[in-house]
N, C-alpha and C. Protein backbone atom coordinates (compact mmCIF):
# COMPACT_ATOMS: atom_id res chain seq x y z
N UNK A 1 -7.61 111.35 48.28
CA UNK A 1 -7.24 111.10 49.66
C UNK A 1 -6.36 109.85 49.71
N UNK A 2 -5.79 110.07 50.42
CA UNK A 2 -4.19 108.34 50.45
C UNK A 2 -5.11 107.86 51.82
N UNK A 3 -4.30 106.66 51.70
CA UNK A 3 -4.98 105.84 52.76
C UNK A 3 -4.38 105.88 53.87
N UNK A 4 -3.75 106.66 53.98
CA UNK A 4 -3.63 106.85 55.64
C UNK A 4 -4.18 107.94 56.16
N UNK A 5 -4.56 108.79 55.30
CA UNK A 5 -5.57 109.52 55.85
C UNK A 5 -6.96 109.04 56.08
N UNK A 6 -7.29 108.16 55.10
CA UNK A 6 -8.19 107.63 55.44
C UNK A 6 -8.44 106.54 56.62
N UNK A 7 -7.58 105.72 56.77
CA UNK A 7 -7.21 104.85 58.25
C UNK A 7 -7.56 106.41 59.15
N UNK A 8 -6.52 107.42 59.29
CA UNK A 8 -6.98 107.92 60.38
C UNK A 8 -8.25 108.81 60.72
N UNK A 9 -8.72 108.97 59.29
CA UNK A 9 -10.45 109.76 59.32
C UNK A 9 -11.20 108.78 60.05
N UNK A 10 -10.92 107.66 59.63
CA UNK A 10 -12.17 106.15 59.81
C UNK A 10 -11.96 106.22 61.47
N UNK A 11 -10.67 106.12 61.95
CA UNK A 11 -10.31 105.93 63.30
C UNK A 11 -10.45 106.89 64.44
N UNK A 12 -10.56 108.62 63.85
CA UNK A 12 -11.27 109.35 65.00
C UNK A 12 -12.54 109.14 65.00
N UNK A 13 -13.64 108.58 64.76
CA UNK A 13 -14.68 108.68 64.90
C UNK A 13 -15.57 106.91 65.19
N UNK A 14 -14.08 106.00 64.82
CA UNK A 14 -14.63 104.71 65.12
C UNK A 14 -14.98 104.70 66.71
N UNK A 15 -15.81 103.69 66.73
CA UNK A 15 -16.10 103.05 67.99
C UNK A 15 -15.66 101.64 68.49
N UNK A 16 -15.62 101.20 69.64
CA UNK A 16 -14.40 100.29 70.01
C UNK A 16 -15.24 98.67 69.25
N UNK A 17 -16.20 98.49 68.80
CA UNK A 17 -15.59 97.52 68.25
C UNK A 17 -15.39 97.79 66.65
N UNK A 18 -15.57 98.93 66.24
CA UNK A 18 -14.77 99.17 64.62
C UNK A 18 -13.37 99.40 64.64
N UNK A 19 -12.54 99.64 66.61
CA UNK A 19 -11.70 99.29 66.28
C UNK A 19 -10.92 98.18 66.36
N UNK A 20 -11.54 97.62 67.21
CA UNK A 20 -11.18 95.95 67.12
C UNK A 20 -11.09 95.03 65.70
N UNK A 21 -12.27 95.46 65.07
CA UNK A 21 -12.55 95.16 63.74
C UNK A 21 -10.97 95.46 62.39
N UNK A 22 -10.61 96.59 62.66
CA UNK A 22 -9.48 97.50 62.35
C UNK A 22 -8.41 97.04 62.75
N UNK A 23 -8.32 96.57 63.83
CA UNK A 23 -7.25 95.76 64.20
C UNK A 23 -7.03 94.43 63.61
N UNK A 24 -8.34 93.64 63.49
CA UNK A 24 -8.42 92.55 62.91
C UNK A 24 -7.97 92.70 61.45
N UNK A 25 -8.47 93.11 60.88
CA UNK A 25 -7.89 93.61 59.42
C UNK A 25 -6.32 93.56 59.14
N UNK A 26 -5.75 94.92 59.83
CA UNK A 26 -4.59 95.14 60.16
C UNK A 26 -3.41 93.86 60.22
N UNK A 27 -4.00 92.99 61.23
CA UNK A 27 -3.60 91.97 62.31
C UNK A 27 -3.39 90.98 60.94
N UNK A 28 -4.17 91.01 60.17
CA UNK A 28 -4.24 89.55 58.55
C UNK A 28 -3.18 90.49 57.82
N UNK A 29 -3.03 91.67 57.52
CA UNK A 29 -2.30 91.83 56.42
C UNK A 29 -0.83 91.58 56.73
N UNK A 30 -0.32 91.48 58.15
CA UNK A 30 0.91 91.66 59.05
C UNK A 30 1.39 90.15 58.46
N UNK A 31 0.33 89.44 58.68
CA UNK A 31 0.54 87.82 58.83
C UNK A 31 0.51 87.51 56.97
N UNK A 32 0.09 87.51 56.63
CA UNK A 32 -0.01 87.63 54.60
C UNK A 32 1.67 88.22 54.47
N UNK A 33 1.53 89.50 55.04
CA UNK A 33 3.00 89.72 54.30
C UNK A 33 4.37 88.76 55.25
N UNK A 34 4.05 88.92 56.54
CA UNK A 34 5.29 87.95 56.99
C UNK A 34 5.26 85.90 56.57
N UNK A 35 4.24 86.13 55.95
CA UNK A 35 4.32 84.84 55.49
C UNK A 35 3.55 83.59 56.16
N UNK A 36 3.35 84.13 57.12
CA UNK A 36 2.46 83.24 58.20
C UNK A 36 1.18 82.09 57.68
N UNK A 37 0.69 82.80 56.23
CA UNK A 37 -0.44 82.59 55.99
C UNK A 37 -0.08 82.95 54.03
N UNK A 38 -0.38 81.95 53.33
CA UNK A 38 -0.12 82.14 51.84
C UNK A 38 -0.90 82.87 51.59
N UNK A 39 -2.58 83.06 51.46
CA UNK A 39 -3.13 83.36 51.26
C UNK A 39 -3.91 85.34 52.09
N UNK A 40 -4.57 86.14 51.11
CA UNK A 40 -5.27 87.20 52.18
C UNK A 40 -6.43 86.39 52.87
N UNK A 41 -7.17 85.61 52.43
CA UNK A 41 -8.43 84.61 53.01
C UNK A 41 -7.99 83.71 54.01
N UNK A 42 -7.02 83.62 53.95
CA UNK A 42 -6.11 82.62 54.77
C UNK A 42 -5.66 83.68 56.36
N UNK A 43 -5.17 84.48 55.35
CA UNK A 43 -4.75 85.18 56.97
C UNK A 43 -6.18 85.57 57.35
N UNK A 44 -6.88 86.47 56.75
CA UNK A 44 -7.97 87.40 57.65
C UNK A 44 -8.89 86.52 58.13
N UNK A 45 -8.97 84.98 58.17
CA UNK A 45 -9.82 83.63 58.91
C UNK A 45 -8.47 83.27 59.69
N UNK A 46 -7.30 84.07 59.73
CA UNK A 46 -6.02 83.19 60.81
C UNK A 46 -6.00 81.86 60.88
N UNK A 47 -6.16 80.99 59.70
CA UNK A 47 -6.06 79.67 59.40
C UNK A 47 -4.69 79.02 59.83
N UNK A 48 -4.78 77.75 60.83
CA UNK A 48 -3.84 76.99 61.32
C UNK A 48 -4.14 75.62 60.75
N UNK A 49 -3.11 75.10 59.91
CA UNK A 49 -3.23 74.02 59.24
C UNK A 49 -1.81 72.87 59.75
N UNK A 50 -2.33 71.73 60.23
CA UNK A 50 -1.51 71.06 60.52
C UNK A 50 -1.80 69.27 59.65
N UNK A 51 -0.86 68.84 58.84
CA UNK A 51 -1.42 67.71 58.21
C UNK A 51 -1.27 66.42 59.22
N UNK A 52 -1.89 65.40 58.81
CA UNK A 52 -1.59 64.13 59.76
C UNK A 52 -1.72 63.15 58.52
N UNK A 53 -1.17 61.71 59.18
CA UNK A 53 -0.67 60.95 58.60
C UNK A 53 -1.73 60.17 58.70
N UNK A 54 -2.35 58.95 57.90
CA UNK A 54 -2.45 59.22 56.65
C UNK A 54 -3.52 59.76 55.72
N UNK A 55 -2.69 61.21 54.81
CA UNK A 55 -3.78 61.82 54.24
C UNK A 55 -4.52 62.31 54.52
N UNK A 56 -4.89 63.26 56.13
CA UNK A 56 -5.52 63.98 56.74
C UNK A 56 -5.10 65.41 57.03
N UNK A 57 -5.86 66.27 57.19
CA UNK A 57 -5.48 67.88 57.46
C UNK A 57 -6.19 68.30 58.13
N UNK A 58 -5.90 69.41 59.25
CA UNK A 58 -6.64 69.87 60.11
C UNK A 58 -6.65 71.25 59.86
N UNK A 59 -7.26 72.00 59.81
CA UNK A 59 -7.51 73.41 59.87
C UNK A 59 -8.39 74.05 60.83
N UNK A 60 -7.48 74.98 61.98
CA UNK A 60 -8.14 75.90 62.93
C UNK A 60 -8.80 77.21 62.48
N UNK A 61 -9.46 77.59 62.94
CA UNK A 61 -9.88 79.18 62.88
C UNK A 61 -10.45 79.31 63.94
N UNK A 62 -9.87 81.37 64.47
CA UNK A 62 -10.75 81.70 66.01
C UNK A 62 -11.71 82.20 65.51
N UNK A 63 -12.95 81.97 66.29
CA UNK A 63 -14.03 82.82 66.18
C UNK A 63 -14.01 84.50 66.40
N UNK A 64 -13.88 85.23 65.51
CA UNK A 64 -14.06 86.53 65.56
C UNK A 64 -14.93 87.21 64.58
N UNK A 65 -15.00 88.80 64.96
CA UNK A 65 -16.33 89.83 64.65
C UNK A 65 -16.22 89.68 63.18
N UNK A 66 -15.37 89.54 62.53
CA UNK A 66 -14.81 89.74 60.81
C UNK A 66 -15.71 88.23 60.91
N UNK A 67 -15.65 86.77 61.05
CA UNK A 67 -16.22 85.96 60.44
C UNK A 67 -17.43 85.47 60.58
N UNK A 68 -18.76 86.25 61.81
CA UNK A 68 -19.58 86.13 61.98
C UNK A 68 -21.02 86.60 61.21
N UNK A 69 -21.85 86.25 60.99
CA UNK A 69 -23.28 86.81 59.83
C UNK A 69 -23.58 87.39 61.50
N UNK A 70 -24.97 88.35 60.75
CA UNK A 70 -26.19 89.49 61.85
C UNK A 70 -26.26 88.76 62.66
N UNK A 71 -26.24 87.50 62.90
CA UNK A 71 -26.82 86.38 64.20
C UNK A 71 -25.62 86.47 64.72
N UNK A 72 -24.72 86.80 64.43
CA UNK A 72 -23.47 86.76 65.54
C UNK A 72 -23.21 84.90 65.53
N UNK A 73 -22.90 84.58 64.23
CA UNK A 73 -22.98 82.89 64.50
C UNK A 73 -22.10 82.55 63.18
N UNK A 74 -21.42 81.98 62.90
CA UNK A 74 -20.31 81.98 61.93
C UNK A 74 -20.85 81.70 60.56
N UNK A 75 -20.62 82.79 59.63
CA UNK A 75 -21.28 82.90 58.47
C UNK A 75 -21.28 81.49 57.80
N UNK A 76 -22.41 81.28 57.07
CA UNK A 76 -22.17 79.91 56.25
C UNK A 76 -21.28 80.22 55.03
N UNK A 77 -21.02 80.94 54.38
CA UNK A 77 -20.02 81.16 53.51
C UNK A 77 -18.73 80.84 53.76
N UNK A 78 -18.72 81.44 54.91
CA UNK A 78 -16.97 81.27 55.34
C UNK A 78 -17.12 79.83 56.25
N UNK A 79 -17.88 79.32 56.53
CA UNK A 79 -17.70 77.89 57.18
C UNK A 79 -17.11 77.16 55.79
N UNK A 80 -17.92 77.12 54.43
CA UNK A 80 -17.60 76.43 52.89
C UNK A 80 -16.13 77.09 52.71
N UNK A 81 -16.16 77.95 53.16
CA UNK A 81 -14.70 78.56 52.68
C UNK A 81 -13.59 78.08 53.17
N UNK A 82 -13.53 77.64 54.95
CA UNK A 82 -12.93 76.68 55.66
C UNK A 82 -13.00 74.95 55.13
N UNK A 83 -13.84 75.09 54.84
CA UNK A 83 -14.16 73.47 54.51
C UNK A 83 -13.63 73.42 52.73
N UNK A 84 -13.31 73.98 52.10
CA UNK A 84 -13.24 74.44 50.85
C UNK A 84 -11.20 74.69 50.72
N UNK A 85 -11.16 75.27 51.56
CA UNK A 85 -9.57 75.39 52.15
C UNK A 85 -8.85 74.05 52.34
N UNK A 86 -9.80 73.64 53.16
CA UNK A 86 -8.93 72.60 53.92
C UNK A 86 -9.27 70.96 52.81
N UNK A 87 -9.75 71.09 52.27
CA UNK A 87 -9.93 70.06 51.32
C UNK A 87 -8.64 70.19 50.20
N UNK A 88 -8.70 71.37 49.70
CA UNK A 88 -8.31 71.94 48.56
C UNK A 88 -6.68 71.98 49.02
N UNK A 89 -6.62 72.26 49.93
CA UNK A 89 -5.08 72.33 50.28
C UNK A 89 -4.31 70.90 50.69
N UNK A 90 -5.46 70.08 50.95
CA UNK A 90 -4.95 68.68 51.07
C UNK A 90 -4.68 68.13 49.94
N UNK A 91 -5.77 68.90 48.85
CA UNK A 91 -5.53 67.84 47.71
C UNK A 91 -4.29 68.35 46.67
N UNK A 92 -4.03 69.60 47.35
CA UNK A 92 -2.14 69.97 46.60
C UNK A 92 -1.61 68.83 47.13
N UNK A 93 -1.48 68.77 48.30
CA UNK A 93 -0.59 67.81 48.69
C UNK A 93 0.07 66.62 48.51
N UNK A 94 -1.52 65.67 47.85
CA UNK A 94 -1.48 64.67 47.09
C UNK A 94 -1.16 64.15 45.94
N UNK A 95 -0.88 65.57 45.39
CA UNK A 95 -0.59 65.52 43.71
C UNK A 95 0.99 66.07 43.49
N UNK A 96 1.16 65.50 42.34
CA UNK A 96 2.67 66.02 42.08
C UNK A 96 2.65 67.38 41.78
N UNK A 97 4.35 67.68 42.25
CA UNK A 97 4.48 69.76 42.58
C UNK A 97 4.30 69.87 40.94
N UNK A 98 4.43 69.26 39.82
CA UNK A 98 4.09 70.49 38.71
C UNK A 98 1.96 70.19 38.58
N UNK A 99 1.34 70.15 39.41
CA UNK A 99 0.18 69.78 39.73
C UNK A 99 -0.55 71.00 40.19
N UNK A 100 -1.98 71.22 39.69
CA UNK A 100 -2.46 71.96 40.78
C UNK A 100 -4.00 71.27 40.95
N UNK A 101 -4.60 71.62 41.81
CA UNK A 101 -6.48 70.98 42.17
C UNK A 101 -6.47 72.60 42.24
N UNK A 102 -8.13 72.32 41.90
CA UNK A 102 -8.98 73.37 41.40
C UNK A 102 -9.93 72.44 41.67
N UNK A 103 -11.30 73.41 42.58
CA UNK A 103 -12.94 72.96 43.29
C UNK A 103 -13.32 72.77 41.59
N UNK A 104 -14.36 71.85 41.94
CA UNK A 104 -14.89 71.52 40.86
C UNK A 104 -16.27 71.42 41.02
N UNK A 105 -16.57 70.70 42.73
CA UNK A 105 -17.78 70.84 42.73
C UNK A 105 -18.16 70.43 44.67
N UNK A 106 -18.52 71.43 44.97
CA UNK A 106 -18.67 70.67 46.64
C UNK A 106 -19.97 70.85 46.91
N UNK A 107 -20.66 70.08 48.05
CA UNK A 107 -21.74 70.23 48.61
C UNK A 107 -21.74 70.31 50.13
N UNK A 108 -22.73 70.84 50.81
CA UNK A 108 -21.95 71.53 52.10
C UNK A 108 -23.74 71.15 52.98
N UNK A 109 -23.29 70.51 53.83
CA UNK A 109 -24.83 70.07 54.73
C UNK A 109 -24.30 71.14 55.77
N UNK A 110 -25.29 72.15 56.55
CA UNK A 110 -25.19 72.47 57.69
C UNK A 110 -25.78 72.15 58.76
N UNK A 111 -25.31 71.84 60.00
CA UNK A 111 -26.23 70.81 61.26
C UNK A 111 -26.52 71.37 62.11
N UNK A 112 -25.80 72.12 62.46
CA UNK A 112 -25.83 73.30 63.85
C UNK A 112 -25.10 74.73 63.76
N UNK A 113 -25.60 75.56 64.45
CA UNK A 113 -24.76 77.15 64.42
C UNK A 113 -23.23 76.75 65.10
N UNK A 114 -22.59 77.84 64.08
CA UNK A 114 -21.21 77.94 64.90
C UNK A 114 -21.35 79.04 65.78
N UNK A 115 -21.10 78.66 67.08
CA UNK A 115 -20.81 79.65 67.75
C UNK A 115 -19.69 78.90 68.93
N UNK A 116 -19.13 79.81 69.62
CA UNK A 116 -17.70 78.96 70.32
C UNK A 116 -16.37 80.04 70.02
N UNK A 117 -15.26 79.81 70.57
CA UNK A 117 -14.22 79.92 70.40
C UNK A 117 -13.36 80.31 69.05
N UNK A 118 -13.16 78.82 68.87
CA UNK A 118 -12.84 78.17 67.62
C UNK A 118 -13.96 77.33 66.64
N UNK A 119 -12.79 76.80 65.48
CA UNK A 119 -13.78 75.91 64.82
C UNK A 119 -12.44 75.57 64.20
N UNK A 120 -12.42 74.33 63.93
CA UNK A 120 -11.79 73.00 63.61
C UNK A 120 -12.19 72.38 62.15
N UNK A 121 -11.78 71.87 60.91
CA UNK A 121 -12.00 71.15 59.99
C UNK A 121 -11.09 70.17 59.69
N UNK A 122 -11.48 69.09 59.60
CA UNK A 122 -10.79 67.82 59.24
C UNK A 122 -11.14 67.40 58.13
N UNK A 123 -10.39 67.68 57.21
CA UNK A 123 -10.27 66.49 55.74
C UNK A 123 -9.73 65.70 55.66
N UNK A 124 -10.11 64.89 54.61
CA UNK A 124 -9.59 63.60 54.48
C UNK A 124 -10.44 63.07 52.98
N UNK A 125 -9.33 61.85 52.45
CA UNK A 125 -9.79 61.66 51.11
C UNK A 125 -10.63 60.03 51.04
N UNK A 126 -11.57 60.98 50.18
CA UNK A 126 -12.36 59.52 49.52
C UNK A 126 -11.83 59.40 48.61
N UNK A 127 -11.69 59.55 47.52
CA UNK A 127 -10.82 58.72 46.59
C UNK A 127 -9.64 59.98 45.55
N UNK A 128 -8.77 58.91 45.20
CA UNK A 128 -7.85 59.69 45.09
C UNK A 128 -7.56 59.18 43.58
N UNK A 129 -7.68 59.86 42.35
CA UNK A 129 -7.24 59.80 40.81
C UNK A 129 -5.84 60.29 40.36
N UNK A 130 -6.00 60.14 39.09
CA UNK A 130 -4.82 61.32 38.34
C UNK A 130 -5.06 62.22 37.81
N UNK A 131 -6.67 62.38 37.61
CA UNK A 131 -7.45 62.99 37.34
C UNK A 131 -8.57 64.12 38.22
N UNK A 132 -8.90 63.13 39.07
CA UNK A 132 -9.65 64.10 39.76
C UNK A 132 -10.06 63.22 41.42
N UNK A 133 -9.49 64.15 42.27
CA UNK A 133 -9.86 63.98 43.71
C UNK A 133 -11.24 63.97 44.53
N UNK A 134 -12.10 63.24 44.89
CA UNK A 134 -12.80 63.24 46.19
C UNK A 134 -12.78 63.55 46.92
N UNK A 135 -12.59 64.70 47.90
CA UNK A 135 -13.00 64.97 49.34
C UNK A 135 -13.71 65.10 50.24
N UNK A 136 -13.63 64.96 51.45
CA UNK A 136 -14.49 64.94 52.69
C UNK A 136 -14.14 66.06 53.68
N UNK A 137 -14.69 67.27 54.25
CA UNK A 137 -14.73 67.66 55.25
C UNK A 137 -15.68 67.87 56.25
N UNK A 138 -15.22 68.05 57.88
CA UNK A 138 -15.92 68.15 58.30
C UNK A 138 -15.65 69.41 59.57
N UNK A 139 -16.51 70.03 60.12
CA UNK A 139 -16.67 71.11 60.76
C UNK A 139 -16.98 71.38 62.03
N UNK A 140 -16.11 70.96 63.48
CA UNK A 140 -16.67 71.48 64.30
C UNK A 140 -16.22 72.81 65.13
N UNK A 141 -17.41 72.93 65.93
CA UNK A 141 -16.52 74.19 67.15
C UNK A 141 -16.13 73.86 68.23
N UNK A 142 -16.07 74.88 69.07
CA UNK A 142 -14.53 74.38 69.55
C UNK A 142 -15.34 73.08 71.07
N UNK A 143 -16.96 73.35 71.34
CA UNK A 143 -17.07 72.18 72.21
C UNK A 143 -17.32 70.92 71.77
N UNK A 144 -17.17 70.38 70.24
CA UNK A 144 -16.87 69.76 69.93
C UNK A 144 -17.88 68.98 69.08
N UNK A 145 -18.65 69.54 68.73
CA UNK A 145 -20.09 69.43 67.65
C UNK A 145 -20.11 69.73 66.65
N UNK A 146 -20.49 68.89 65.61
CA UNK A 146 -20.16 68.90 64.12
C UNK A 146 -21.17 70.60 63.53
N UNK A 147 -20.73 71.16 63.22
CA UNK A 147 -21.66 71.91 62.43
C UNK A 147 -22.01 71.85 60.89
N UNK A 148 -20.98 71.51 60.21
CA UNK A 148 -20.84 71.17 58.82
C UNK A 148 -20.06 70.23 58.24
N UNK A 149 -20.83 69.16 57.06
CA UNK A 149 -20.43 68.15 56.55
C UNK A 149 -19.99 68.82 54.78
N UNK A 150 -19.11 68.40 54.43
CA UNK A 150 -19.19 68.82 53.05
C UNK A 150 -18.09 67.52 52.48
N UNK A 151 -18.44 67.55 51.18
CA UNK A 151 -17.91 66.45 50.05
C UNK A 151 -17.62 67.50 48.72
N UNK A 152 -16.14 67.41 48.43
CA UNK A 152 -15.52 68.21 47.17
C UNK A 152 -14.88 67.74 46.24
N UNK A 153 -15.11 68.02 45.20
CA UNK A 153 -14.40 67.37 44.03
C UNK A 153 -13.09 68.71 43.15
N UNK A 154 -12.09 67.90 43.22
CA UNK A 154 -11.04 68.54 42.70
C UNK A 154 -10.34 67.96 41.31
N UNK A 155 -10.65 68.96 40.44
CA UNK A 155 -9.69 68.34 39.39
C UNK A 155 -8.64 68.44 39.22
N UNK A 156 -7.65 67.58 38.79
CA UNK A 156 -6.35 67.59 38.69
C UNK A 156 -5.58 68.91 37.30
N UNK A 157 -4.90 69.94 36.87
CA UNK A 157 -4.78 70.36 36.27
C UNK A 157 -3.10 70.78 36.24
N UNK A 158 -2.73 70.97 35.25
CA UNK A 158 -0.73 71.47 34.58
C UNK A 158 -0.77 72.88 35.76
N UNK A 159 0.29 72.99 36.42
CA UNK A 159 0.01 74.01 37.28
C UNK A 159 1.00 75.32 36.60
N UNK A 160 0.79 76.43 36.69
CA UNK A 160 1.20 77.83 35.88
C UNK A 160 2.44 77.57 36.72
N UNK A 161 3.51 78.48 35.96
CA UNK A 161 5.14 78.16 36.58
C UNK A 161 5.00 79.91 35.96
């Protein structure tokens, strides 16, 4: 079976929020291929990353059906995954372009459920090597309450050309 038959088997018989869900899907691969978003994890969390001066990064995500656990409350995986992003992409930044960071080791406190709108992460560096990076993120939603603290370590490595 090709997959557009299958898109349209799945779709006579979906129900409206499998197709919302379907849309969501859809909606990340549009944005991946037009470039919007480097990453598929990147688009299908619709990650908005804006850096600030000095040495800070912000990363948005909307709350939707794709990033929520059974509680309807934003999976803890993908909260580390936001917080994991937005560290990790700061710490390209910091390093020279034949450079890459690679997680090495994070720890992730959770304080409160996400639930809300949005959700927001702010990184920023504790210490900065030639070797290996420190990071800090942190996690709120969108009324403005921390949900998650995390601290990441990035090693510095020759980046593939």
């Amino acid at each position: 079976m090709d997959i557009k038959q299958q898109w349209n088997d799945f779709l006579t018989d979906a129900t409206e929020e499998e197709q919302q869900v379907a849309s969501l899907y859809l909606q990340s691969l549009e944005r991946k291929r037009n470039g919007s978003n480097g990453t598929h994890i990147g688009a299908l969390m619709e990650i908005n990353s804006k850096f600030q001066e000095p040495d800070t990064l912000t990363m948005t995500i909307p709350n939707t059906e794709l990033l929520q656990n059974s509680l309807d409350i934003l999976h803890g995986g993908l909260t580390a995954t936001l917080l994991d992003s937005a560290m990790g992409t700061l710490a390209f930044k910091l390093i020279p372009d034949d450079k890459a960071a690679v997680t090495t080791e994070m720890k992730v406190n959770y304080v409160a459920k996400g639930v809300g709108d949005h959700f927001t992460c702010m990184a920023s560096v504790i210490h900065k090597g030639s070797k290996l990076l420190v990071m800090e993120g942190k996690v709120y939603r969108s009324d403005g309450v921390l949900i998650a603290h995390a601290t990441g370590s990035f090693f510095v490595i020759p980046k593939r050309i």
